[in-house]
Protein backbone atom coordinates (compact mmCIF):
# COMPACT_ATOMS: atom_id res chain seq x y z
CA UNK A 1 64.36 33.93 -24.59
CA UNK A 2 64.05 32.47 -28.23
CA UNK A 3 66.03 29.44 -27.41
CA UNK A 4 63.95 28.69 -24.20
CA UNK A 5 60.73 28.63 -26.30
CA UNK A 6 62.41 26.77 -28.74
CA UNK A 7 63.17 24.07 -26.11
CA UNK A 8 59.51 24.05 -24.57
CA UNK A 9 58.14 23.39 -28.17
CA UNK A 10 60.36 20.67 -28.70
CA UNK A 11 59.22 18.86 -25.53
CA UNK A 12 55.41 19.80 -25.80
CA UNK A 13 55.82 17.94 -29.63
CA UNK A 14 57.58 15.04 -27.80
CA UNK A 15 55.69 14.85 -24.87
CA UNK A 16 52.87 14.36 -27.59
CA UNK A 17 54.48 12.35 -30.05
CA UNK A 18 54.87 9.73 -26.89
CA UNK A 19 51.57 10.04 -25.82
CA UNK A 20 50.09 9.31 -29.66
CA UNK A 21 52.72 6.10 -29.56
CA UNK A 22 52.23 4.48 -26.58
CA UNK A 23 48.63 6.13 -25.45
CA UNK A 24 46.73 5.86 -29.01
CA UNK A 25 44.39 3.19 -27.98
CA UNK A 26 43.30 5.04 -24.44
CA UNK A 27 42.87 8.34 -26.34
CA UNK A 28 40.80 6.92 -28.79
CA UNK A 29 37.93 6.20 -26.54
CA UNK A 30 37.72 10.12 -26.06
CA UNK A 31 34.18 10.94 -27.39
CA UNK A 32 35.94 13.57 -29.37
CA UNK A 33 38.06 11.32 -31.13
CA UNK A 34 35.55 8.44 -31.87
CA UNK A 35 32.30 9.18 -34.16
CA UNK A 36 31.10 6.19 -32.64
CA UNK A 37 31.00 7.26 -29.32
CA UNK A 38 29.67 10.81 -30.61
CA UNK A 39 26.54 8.94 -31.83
CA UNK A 40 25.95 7.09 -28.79
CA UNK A 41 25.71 10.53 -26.73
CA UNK A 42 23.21 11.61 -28.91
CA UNK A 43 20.90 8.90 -28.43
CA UNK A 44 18.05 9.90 -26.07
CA UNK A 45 17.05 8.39 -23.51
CA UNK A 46 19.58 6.98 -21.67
CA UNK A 47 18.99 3.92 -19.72
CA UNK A 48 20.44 3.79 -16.34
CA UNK A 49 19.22 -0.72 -16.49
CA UNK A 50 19.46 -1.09 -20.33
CA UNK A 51 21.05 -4.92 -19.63
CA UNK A 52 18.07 -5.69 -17.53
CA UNK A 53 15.08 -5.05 -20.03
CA UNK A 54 14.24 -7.63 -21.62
CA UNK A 55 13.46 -6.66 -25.89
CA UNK A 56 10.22 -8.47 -26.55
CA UNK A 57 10.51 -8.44 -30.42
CA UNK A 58 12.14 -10.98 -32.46
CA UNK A 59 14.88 -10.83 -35.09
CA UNK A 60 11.78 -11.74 -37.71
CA UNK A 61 9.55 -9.07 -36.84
CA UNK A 62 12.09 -6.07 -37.00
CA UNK A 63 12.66 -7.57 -40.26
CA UNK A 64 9.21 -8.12 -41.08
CA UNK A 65 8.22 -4.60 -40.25
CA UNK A 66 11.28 -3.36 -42.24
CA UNK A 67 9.95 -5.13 -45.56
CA UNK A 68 6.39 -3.70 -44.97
CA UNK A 69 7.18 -0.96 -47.06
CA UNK A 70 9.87 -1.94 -49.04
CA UNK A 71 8.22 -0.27 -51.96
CA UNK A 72 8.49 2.97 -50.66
CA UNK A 73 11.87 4.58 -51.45
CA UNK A 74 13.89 6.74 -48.65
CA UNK A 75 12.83 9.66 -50.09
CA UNK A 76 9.52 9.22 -49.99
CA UNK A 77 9.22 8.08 -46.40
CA UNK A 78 11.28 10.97 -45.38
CA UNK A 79 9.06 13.15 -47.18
CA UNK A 80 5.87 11.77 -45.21
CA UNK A 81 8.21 12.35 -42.03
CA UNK A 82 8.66 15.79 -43.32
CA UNK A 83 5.24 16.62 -44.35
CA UNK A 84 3.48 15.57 -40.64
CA UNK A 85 3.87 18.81 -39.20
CA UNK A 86 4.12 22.00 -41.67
CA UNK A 87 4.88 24.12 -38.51
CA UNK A 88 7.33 22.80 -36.88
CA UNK A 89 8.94 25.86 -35.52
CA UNK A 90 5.73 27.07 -33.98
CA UNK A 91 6.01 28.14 -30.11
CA UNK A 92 3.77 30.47 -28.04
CA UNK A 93 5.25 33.71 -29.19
CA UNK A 94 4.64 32.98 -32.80
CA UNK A 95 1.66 30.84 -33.30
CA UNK A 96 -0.55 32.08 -30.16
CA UNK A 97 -2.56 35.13 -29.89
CA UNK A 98 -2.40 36.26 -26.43
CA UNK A 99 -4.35 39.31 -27.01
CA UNK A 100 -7.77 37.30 -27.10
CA UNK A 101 -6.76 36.39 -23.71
CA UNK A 102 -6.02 39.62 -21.87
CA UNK A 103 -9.78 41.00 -21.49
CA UNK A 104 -11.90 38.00 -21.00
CA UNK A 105 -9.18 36.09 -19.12
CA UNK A 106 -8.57 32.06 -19.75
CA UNK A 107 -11.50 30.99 -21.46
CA UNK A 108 -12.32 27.91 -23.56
CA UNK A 109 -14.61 27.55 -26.34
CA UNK A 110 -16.14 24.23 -27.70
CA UNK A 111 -17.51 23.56 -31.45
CA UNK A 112 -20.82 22.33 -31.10
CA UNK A 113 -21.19 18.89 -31.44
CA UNK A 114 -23.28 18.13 -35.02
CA UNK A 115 -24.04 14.80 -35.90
CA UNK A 116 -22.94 12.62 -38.76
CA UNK A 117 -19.51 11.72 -37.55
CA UNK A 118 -18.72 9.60 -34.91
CA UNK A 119 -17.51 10.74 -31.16
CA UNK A 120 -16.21 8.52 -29.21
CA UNK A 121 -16.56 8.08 -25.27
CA UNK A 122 -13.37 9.19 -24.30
CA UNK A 123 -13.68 12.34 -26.10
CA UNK A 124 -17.11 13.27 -25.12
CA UNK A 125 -15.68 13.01 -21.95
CA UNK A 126 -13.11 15.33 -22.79
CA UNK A 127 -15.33 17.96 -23.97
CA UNK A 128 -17.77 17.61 -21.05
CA UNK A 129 -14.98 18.19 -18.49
CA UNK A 130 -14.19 21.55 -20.38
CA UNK A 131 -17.74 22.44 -20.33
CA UNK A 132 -18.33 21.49 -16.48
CA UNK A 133 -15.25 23.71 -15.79
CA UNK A 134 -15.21 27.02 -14.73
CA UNK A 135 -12.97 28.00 -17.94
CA UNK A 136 -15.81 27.11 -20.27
CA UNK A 137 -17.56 29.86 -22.55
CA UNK A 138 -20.47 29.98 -24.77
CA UNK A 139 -19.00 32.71 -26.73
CA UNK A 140 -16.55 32.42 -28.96
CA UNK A 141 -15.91 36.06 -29.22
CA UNK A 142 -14.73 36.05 -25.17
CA UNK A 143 -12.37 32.68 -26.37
CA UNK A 144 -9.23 32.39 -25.73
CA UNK A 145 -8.70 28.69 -26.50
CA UNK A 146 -11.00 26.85 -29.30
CA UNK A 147 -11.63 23.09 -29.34
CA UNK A 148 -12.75 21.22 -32.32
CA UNK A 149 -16.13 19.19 -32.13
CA UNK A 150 -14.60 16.49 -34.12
CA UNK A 151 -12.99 13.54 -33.08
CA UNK A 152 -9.78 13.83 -33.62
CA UNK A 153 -8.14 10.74 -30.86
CA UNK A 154 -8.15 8.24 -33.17
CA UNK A 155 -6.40 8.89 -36.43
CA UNK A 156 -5.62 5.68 -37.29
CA UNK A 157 -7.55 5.35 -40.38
CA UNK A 158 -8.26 1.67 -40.64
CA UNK A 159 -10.14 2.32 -37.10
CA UNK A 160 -14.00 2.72 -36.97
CA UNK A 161 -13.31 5.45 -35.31
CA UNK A 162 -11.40 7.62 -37.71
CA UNK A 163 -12.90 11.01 -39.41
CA UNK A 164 -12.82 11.29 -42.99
CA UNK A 165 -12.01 14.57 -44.68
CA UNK A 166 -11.31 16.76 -41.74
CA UNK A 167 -9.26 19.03 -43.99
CA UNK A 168 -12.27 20.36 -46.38
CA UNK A 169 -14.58 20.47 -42.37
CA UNK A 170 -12.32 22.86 -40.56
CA UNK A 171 -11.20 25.17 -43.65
CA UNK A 172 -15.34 25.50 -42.98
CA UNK A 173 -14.93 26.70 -39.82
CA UNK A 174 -14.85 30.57 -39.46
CA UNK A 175 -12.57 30.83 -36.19
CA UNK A 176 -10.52 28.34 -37.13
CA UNK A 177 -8.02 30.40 -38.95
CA UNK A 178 -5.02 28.17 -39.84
CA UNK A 179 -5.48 26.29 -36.47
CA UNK A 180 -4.42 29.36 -34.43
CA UNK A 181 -5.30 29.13 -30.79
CA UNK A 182 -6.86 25.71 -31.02
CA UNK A 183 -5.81 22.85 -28.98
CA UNK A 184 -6.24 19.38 -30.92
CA UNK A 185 -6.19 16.23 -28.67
CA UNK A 186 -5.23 12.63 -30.67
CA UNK A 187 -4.11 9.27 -28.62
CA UNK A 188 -3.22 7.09 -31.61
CA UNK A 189 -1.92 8.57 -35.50
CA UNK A 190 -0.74 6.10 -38.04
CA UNK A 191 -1.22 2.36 -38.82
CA UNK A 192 0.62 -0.48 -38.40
CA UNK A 193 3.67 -0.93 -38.96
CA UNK A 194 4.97 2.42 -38.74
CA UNK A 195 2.65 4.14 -36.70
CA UNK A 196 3.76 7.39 -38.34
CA UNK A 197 2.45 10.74 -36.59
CA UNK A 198 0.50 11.41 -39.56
CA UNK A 199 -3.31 12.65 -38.51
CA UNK A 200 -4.52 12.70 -42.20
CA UNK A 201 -5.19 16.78 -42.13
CA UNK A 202 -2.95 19.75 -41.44
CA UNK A 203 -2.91 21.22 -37.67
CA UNK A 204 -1.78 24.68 -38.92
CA UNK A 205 -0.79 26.37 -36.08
CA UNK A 206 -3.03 24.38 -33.83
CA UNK A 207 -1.07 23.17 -30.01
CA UNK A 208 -0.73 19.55 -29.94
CA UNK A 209 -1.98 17.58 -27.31
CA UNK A 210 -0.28 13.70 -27.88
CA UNK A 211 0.30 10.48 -26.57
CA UNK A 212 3.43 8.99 -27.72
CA UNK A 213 5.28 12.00 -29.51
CA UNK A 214 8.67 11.58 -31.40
CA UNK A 215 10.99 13.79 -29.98
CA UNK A 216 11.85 15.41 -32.81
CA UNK A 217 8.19 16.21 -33.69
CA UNK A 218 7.75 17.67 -30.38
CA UNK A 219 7.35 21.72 -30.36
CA UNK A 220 8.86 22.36 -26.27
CA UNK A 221 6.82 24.70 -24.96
CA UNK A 222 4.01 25.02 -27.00
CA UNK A 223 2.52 20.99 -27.54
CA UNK A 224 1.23 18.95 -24.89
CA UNK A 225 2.76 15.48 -24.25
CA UNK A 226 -0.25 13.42 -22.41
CA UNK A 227 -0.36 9.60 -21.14
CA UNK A 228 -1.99 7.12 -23.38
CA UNK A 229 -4.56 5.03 -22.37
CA UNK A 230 -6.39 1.70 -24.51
CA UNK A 231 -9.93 2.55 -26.15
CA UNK A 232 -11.32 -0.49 -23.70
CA UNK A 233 -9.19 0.56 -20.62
CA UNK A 234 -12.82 1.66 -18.80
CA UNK A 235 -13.90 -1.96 -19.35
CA UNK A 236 -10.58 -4.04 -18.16
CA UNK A 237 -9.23 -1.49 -15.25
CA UNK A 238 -8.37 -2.81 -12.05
CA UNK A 239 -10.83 -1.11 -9.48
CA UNK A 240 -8.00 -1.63 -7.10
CA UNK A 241 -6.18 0.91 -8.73
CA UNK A 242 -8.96 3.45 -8.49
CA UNK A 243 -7.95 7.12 -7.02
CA UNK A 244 -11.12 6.10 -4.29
CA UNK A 245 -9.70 2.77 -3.43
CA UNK A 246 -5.73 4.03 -3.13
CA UNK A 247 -4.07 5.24 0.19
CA UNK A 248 -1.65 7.74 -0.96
CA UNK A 249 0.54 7.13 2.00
CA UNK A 250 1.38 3.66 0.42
CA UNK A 251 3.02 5.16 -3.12
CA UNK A 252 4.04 1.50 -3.72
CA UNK A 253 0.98 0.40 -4.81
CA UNK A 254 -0.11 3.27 -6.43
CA UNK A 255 3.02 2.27 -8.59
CA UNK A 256 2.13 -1.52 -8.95
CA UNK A 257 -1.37 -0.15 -10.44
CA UNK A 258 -0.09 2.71 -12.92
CA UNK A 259 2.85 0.10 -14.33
CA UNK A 260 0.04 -2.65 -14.27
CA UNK A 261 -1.83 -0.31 -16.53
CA UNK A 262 0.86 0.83 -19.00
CA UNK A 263 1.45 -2.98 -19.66
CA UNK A 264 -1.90 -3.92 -20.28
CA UNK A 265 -1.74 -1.03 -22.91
CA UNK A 266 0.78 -2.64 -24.55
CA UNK A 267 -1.09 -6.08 -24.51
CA UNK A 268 -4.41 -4.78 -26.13
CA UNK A 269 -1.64 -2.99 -28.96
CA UNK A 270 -0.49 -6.03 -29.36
CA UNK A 271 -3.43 -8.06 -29.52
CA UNK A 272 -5.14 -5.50 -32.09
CA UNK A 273 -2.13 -5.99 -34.34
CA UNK A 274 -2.21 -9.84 -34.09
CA UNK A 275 -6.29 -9.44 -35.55
């Protein structure tokens, strides 16, 4: 019995000792035996036609964009990466308190508007949808969800747009209480070149409602990924691609219009940045 389990060791070794000879460069491209490959199936997403799109920046600009802050040490720009969200691990069950909706139900509350700061349309428009809707209360006390009355879309702060000092307003605020049960909407955060998710104050434990999140700032189940849209995309639409003026039985062309819109995003980015 010893001697037969002698024999099958020796052949498993050679068995493997032939494979590692004669096999080495096939068994490399295992994922487990190449870091390289390791790292590719981490990167997200994955591209079904990567060798058909076309990369629209030039050699230069990366390298442009990359000496923008060359001042800034690693440390420090990981630290701002860091420092964007403070609660990172929030989710429902820690950072929402369902109890203020079990007796009044699903209701919304809206901050008054005060003047002083700007508003702009888009989020007047957001506000007046929540107060045309059925969820709306004037009561804070039968709340379940609280919305800020300041502007918080564009947080870019070399726009018009952007609202100073929005730390020392909502620490004002008497139900704001670190951001719990709020829901903060923002399109654009950062400046260029980065674009960094920075908003310039601290969400607490406020849900996120954002246009182009980084995936690893993204808190599943709990923030809100939403399209983006350009500031002037009332102005240039194409009426064609109204909801009104669509057939739904024809999704091709209600395709054609939503990737006709998504590139024309990109074209007003672009132009801005050019300026």
């Amino acid at each position: 019995m010893q001697a037969k389990k002698k024999y099958l060791f020796v052949t498993l070794l050679a068995t493997w000792l032939l494979l590692v000879l004669f096999g080495g460069d096939q068994i490399r491209h295992f994922a487990f035996f190449s870091s390289k490959k390791a790292e590719v199936l981490k990167t997200w997403p994955h591209w079904a036609d990567e060798i058909l799109l076309k990369n629209f920046a030039d050699s230069e600009d990366l390298q442009s964009n990359e000496r923008g802050h060359g001042d800034e040490s690693p440390q420090s720009r990981q630290q701002l990466k860091l420092s964007v969200y403070k609660n990172s691990r929030c989710r429902m069950e820690t950072c929402f308190d369902f109890s203020k909706c079990r007796e009044h139900g699903f209701k919304v509350f809206v901050y008054p508007l005060e003047g002083g700061d700007p508003v702009s349309k888009s989020y007047l428009k957001i506000i007046s949808s929540i107060e045309e809707s059925h969820y709306y209360t004037s009561n804070p006390e039968e709340a379940c969800l609280f919305v800020l009355n300041i502007d918080t879309l564009d947080r870019d702060h070399l726009s018009i747009q952007y609202v100073h000092n929005i730390n020392e307003k909502i620490q004002d605020f008497r139900l704001w209480n670190d951001g719990q049960n709020h829901l903060i909407f923002n399109l654009y955060s950062g400046t260029w070149p980065n674009y960094t998710e920075d908003l310039g104050f601290d969400i607490g434990q406020a849900i996120l409602a954002k246009a182009s999140f980084y995936v690893e700032n993204f808190r599943p189940g709990f923030d809100i990924s939403i399209p983006l849209h350009g500031k002037d995309w009332e102005k240039h639409k194409d009426k064609r691609c109204d909801k009104d003026n669509i057939e739904y039985e024809k999704p091709k062309r209600r395709q054609r219009c939503i990737l006709a819109k998504k590139a024309r995003i990109h074209l007003l980015a672009k132009s801005r940045d050019a300026h």
